[in-house]
Protein backbone atom coordinates (compact mmCIF):
# COMPACT_ATOMS: atom_id res chain seq x y z
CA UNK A 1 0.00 0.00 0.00
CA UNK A 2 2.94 2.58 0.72
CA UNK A 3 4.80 1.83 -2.32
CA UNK A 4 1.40 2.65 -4.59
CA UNK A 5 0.87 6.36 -2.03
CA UNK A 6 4.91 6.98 -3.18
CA UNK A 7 4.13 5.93 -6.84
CA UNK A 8 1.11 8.05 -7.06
CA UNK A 9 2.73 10.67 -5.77
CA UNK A 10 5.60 11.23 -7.66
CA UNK A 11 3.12 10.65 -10.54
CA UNK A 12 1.23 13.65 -9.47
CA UNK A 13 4.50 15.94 -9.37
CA UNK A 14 5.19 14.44 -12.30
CA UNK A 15 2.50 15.98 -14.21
CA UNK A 16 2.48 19.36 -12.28
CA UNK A 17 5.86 19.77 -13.54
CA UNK A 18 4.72 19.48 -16.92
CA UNK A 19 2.01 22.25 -16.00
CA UNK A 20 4.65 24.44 -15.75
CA UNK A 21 5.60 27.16 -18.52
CA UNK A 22 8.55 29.65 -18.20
CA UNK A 23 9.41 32.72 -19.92
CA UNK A 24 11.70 33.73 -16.67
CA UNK A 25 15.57 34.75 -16.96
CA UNK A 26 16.20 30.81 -15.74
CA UNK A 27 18.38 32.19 -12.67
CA UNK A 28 18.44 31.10 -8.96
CA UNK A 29 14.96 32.44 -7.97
CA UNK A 30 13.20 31.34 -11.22
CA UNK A 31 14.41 27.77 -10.10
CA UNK A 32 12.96 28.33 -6.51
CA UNK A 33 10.09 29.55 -7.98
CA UNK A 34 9.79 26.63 -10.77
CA UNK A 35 10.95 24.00 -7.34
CA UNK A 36 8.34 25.18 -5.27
CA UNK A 37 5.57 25.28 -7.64
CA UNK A 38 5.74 22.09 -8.41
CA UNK A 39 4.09 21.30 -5.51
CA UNK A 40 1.20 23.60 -5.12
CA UNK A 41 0.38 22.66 -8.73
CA UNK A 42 0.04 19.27 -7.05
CA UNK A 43 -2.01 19.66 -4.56
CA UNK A 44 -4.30 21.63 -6.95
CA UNK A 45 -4.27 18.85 -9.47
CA UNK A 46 -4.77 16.24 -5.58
CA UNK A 47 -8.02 18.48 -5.15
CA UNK A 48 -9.78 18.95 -8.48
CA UNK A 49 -8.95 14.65 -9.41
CA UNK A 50 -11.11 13.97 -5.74
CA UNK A 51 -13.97 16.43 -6.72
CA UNK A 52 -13.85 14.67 -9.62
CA UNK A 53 -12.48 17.14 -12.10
CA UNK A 54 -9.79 17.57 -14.52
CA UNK A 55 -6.49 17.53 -13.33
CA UNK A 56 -5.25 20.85 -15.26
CA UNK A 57 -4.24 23.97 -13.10
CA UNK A 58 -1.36 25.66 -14.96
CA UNK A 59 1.10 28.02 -14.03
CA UNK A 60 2.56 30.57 -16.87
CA UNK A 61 5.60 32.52 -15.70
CA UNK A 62 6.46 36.30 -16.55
CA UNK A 63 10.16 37.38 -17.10
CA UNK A 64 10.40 37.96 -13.66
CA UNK A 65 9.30 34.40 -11.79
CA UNK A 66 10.71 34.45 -8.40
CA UNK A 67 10.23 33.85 -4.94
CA UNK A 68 7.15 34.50 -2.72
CA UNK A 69 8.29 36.06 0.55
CA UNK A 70 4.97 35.40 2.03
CA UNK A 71 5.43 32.69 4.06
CA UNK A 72 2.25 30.85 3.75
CA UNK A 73 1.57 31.59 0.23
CA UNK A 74 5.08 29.71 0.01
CA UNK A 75 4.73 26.98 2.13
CA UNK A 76 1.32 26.33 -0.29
CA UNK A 77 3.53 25.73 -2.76
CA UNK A 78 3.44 28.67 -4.78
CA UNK A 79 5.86 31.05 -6.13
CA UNK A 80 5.36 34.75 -7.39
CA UNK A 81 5.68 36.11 -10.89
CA UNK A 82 3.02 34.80 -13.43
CA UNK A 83 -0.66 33.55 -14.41
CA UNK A 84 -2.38 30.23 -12.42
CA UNK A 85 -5.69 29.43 -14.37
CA UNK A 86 -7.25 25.92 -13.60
CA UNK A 87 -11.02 24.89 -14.27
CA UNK A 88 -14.00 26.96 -15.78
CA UNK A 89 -13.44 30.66 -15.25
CA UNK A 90 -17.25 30.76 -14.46
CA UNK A 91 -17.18 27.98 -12.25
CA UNK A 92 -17.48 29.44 -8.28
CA UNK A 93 -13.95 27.71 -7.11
CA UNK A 94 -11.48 29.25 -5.98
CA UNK A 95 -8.02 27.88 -4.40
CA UNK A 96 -7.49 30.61 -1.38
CA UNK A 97 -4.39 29.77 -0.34
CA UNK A 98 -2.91 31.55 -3.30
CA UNK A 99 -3.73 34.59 -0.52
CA UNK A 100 -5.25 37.01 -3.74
CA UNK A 101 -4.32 40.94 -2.07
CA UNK A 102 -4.71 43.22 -4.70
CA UNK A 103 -1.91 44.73 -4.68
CA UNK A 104 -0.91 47.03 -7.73
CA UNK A 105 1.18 50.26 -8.20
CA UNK A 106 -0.32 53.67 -9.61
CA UNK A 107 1.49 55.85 -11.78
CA UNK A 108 0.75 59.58 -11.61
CA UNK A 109 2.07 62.82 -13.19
CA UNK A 110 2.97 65.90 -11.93
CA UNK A 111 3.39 69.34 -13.48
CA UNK A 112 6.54 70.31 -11.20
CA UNK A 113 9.39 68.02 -9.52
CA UNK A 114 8.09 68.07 -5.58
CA UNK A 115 10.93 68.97 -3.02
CA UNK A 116 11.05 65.51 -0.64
CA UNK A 117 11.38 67.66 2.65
CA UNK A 118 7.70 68.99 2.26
CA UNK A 119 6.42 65.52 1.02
CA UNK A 120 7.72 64.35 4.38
CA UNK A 121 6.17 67.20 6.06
CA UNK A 122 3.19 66.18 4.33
CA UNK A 123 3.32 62.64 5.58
CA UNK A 124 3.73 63.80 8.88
CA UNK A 125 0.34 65.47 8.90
CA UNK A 126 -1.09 62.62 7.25
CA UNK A 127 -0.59 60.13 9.67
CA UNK A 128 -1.85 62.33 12.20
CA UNK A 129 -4.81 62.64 10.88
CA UNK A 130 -7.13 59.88 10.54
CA UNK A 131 -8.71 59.27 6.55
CA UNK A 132 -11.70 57.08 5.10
CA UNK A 133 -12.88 55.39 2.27
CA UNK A 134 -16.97 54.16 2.50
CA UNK A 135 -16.32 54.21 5.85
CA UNK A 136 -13.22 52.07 6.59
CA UNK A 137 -9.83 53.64 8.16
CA UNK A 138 -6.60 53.77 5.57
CA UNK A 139 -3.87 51.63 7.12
CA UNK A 140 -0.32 52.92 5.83
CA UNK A 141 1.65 50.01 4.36
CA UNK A 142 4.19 52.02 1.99
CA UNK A 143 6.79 51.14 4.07
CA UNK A 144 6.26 47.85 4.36
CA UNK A 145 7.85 44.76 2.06
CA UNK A 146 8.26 46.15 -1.25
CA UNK A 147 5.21 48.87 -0.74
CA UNK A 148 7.17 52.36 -1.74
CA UNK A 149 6.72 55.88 -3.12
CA UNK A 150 8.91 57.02 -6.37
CA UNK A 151 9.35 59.81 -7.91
CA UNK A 152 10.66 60.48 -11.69
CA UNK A 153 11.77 62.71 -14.32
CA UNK A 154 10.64 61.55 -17.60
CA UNK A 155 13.21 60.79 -19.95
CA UNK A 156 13.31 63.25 -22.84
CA UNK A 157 15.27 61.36 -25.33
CA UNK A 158 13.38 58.33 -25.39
CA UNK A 159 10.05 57.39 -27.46
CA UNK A 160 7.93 60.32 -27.46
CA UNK A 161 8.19 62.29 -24.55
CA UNK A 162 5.41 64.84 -25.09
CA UNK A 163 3.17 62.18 -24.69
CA UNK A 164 3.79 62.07 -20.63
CA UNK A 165 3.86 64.17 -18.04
CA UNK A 166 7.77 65.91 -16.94
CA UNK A 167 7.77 64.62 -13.74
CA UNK A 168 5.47 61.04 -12.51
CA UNK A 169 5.41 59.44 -9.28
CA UNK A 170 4.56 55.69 -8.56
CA UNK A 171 2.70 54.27 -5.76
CA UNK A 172 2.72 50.88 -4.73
CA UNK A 173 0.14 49.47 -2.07
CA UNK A 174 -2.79 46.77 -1.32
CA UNK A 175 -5.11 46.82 1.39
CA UNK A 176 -4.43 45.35 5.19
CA UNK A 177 -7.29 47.32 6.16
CA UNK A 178 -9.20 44.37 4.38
CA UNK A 179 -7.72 41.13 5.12
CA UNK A 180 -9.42 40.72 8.43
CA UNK A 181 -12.73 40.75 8.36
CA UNK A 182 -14.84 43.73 8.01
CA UNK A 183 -18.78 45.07 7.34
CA UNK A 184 -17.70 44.97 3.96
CA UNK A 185 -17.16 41.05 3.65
CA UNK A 186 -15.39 38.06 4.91
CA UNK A 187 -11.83 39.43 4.91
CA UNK A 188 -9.12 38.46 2.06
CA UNK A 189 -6.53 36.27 3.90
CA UNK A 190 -7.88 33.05 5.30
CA UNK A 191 -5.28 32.76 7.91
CA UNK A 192 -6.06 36.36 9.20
CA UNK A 193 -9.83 36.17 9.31
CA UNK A 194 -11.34 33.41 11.05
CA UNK A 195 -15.24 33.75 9.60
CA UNK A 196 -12.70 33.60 5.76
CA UNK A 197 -11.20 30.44 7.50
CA UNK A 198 -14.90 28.71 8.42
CA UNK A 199 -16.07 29.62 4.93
CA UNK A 200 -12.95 26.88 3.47
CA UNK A 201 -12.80 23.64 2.70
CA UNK A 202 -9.66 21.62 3.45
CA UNK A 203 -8.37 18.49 1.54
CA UNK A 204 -5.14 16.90 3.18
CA UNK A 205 -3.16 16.14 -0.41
CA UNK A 206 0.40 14.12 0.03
CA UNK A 207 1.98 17.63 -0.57
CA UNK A 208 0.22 19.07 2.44
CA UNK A 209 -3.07 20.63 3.10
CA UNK A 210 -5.19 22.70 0.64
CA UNK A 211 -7.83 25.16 1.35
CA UNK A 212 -10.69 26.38 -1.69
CA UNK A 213 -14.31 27.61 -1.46
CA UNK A 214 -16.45 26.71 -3.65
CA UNK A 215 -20.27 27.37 -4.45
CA UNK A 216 -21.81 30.38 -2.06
CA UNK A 217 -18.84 30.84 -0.48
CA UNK A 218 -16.67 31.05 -3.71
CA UNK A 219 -18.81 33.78 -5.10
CA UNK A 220 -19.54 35.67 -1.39
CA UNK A 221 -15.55 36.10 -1.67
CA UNK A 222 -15.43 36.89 -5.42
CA UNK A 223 -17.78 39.66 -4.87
CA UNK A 224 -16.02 40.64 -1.55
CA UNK A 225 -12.53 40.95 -3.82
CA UNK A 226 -13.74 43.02 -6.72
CA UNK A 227 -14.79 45.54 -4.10
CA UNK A 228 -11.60 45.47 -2.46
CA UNK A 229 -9.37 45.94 -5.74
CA UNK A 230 -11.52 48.89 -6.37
CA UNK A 231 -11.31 49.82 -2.99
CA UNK A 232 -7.13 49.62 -3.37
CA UNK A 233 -7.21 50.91 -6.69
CA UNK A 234 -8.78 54.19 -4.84
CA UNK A 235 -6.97 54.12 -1.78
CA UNK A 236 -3.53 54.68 -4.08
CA UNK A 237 -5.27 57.64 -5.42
CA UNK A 238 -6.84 59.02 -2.69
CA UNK A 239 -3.15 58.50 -1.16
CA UNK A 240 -1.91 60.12 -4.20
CA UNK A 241 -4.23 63.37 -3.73
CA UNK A 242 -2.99 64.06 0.03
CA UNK A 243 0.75 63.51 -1.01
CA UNK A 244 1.27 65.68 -4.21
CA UNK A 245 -2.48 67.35 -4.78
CA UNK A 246 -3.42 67.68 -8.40
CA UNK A 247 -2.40 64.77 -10.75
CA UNK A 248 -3.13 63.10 -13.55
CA UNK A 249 -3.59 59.56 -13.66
CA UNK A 250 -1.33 57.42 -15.85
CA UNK A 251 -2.13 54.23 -14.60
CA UNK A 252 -3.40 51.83 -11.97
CA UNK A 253 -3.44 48.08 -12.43
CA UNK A 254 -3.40 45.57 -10.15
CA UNK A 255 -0.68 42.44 -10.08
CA UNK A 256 -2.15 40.68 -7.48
CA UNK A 257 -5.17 38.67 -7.25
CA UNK A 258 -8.24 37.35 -9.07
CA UNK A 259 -9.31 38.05 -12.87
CA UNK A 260 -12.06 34.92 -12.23
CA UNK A 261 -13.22 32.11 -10.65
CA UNK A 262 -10.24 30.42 -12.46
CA UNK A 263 -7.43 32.77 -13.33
CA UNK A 264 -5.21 34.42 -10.71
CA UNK A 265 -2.50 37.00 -10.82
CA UNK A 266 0.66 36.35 -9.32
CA UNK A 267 2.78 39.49 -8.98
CA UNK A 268 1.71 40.04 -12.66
CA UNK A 269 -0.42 42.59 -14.74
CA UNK A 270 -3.58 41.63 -16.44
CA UNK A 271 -3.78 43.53 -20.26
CA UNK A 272 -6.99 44.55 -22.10
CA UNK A 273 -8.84 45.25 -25.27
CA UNK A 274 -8.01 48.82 -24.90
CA UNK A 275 -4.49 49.53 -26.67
CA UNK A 276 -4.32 52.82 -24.82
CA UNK A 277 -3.75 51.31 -21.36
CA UNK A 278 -0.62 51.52 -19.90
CA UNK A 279 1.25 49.30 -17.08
CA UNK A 280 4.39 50.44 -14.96
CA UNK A 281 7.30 47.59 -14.89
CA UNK A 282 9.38 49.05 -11.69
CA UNK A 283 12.78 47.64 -11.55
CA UNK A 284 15.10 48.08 -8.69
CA UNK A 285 15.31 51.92 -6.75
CA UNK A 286 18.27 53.22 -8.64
CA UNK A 287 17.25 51.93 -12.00
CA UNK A 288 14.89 53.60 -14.50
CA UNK A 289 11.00 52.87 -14.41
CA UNK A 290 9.11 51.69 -17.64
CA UNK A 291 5.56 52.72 -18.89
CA UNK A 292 4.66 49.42 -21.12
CA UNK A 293 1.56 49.59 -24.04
CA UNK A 294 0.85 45.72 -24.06
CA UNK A 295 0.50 42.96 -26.89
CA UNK A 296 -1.73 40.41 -26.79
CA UNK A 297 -0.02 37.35 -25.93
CA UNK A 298 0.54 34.28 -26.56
CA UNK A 299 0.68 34.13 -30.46
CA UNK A 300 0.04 30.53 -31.37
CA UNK A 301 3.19 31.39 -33.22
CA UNK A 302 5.05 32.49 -29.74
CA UNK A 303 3.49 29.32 -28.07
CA UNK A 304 5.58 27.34 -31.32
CA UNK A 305 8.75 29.05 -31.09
CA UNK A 306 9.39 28.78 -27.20
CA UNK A 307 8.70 24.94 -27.76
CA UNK A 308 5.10 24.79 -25.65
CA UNK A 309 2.79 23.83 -28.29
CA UNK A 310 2.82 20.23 -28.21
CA UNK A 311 3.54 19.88 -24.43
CA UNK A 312 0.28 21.87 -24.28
CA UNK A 313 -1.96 20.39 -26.63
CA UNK A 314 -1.29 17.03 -24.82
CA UNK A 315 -2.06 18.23 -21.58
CA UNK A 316 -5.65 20.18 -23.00
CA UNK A 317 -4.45 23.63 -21.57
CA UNK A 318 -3.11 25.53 -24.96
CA UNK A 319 -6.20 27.78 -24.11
CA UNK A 320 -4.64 29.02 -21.09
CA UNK A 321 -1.51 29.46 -23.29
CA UNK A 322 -3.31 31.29 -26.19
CA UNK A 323 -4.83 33.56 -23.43
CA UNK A 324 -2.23 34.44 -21.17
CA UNK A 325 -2.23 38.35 -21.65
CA UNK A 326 -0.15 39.27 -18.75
CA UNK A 327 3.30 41.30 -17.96
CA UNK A 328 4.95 41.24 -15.14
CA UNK A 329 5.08 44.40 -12.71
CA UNK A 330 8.50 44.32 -12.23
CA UNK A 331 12.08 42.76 -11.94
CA UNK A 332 11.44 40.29 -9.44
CA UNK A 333 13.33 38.86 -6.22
CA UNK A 334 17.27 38.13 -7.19
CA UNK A 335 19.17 35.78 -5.14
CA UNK A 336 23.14 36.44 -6.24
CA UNK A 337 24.23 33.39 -3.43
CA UNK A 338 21.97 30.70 -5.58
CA UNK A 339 22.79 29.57 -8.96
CA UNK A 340 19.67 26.99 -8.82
CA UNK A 341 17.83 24.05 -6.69
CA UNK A 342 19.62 20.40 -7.13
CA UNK A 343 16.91 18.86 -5.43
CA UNK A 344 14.11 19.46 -2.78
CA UNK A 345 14.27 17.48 0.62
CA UNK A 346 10.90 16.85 2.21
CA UNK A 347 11.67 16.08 6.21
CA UNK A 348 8.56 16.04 8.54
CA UNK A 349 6.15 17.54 6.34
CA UNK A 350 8.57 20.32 5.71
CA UNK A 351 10.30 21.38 2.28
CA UNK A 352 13.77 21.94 2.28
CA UNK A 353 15.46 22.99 -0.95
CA UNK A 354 19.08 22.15 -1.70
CA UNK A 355 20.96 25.13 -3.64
CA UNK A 356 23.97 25.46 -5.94
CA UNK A 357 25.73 28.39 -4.85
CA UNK A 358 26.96 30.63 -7.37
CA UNK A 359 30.28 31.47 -5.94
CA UNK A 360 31.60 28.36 -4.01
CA UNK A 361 31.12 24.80 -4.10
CA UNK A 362 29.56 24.34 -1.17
CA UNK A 363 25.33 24.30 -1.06
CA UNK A 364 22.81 26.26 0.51
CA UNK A 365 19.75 24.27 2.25
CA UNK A 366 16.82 26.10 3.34
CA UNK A 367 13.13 26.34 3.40
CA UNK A 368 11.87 29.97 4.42
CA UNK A 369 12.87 31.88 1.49
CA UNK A 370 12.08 35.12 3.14
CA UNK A 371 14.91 34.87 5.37
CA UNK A 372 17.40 34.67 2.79
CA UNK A 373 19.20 37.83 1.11
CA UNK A 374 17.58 39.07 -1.80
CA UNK A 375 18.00 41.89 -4.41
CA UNK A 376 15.86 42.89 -7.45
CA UNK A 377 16.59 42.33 -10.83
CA UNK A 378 16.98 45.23 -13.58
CA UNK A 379 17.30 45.50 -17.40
CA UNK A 380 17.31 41.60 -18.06
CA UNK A 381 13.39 42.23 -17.72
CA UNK A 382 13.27 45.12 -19.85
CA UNK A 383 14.96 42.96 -22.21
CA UNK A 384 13.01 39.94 -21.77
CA UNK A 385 9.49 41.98 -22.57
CA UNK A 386 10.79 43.18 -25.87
CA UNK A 387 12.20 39.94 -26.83
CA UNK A 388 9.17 37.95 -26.33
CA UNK A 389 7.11 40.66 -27.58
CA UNK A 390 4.64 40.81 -24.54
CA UNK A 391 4.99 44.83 -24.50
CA UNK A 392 6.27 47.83 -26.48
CA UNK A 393 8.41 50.74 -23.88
CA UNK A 394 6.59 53.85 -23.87
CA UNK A 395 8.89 55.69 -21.81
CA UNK A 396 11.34 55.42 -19.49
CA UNK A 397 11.55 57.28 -15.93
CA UNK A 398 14.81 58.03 -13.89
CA UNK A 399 14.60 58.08 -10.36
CA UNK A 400 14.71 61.61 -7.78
CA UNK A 401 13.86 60.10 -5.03
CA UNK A 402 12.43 57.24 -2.84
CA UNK A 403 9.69 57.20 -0.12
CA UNK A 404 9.69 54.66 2.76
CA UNK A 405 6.68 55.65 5.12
């Protein structure tokens, strides 16, 4: 009986593996992020086989797959830096331990270059003061994680600068003030709102547990979430307003969270019909920011060329594929200390991943990424977007300054 749990098993990571498609820079994160999704495409593909579906939740990289530093999103088994579709869009189901935040950044622009002293004097009255939206208190994250304030100078050499603003800012930021639970709904993160944690169901998989909602519950949360991206989407402007006064709005997409029942956004941005939209790509501090115009992606042709095609056909998922339409939001976590994983242990329920260094020939072994170092990739990205033709650069922004509040 144990040798047919062990052969099933490695059957099922098997074929999450080959769920797996990559347009990363294939560096030390993308193989973390590659490693450890192997197993929360596993458990997904454990859950839908026992309620009797089909086995075929996918994950599509961006150029910049990487690490998760949450820690439970990563001990789920996911990564950060692509698309995850599975199922019928339509169909209420909805895997919440991919922790959907709705995170996203906002680009505004600005008629003058602000002086940083009285944006800090600003701040100061800010958080004195207490502010609303429909009736909720702001929490101030931008100075948590990754959350930040820039501010550019538009680069008048490049593309066609008379198109943007002189000086822009960007604004990155979700919503804590949501992921308990509030009059407004059930509360985002299941492991920080207990009525959110009732509402799941749990199916112990041989990769560890797995939480979803389905039915009622599945669309109770689904309308809960559109109100809070729109509710994020305005809290960055509303943000915006108190910080620099008049602006215009560039753009505001989110990168994290759900586009339906069956597609989720992992640290990537969702494109539309509407060829005038534009999405940020924010590399590291002290490297330029891009403003992206989108392409409709994957071309069948695309799919051909990077060698997916028949991989996908066989597995019944070139849809998801041939509907990708995503770029990513930015360079992604860099780990210059791993080269990639040689293998992954699994001790006590626990996931430890054994690392080529990239300097020595010793190993690294460990299994909370967010303790390790990290930095952030830069132009690779850039370079990645043109060359798979996801996006064309609109302009390019050079950093003044940086906000931590």
């Amino acid at each position: 009986m144990q040798k047919s749990i062990l052969q099933d098993r490695e059957e099922i990571l098997k074929n999450s593996k080959k769920h797996y498609f990559s347009l990363g820079v294939d560096d030390g994160a993308a193989s973390l992020c590659k490693n450890n999704f192997q197993y929360g495409l596993a458990k997904m593909h454990y859950v839908q086989n026992q309620l009797g579906g089909v086995s075929d939740a996918t994950f599509i990289s961006t150029p910049d797959e990487t690490i998760s530093r949450n820690r439970k999103r990563w001990e789920s088994g996911y990564g950060y830096g692509g698309k995850l579709t599975y199922g019928d869009k339509k169909d209420p189901f909805i895997f919440i331990d991919t922790k959907p935040n709705a995170c996203g950044m906002l680009v505004g622009g600005l008629d003058k270059l602000p002086k940083p002293d009285e944006i800090i004097k600003q701040i100061n009255t800010i958080i004195t003061q207490d502010s609303y939206i429909d009736d909720i208190k702001l929490q101030w994250d931008f100075k948590k994680g990754n959350h930040f304030i820039d501010v550019f100078q538009t680069d008048q050499e490049f593309g066609d600068p008379s198109k943007f603003p002189k000086y822009m800012f960007v604004i990155h930021g979700s919503v804590p003030e949501l992921r308990n639970e509030t009059s407004k709904g059930p509360g985002l993160y299941y492991d920080s709102s207990k009525t959110l944690y009732d509402m799941c169901n749990k199916i112990e998989t041989p990769f560890g547990p797995s939480y979803y909602l389905d039915g009622t519950n599945a669309r109770e949360y689904f309308e809960f979430f559109k109100y809070a991206k729109k509710f994020a989407a305005e809290k960055r402007e509303k943000v915006a307003e108190l910080l620099f006064g008049k602006f215009d709005v560039i753009s505001n997409p989110m990168h994290q969270g759900l586009l339906s029942y069956g597609e989720i956004l992992l640290g990537a941005q969702h494109i539309t019909d509407d060829s005038r939209k534009l999405f940020p790509v924010a590399l590291r501090s002290d490297l330029p920011l891009y403003i992206v115009s989108a392409l409709p992606n994957l071309s069948d042709e695309q799919i051909d060329d990077l060698g997916f095609e028949n991989r996908a056909k066989k597995l019944g998922v070139l849809p998801h594929l041939q509907n990708l339409n995503v770029l990513p939001h930015g360079g992604g976590y860099a780990l210059p200390h791993i080269n990639c994983v040689k293998k992954v242990l699994e001790i006590d329920g626990e996931r430890f991943f054994v690392c080529e260094q990239e300097m020595e020939d010793g190993i690294t072994i460990f299994s909370d990424v967010a303790e390790t170092q990290f930095l952030y990739r830069g132009k690779k990205i850039i370079n990645k977007i043109e060359s798979l033709s996801l996006g064309t650069i609109e302009a390019k922004l050079h950093p003044k300054f940086v906000l931590k509040i």
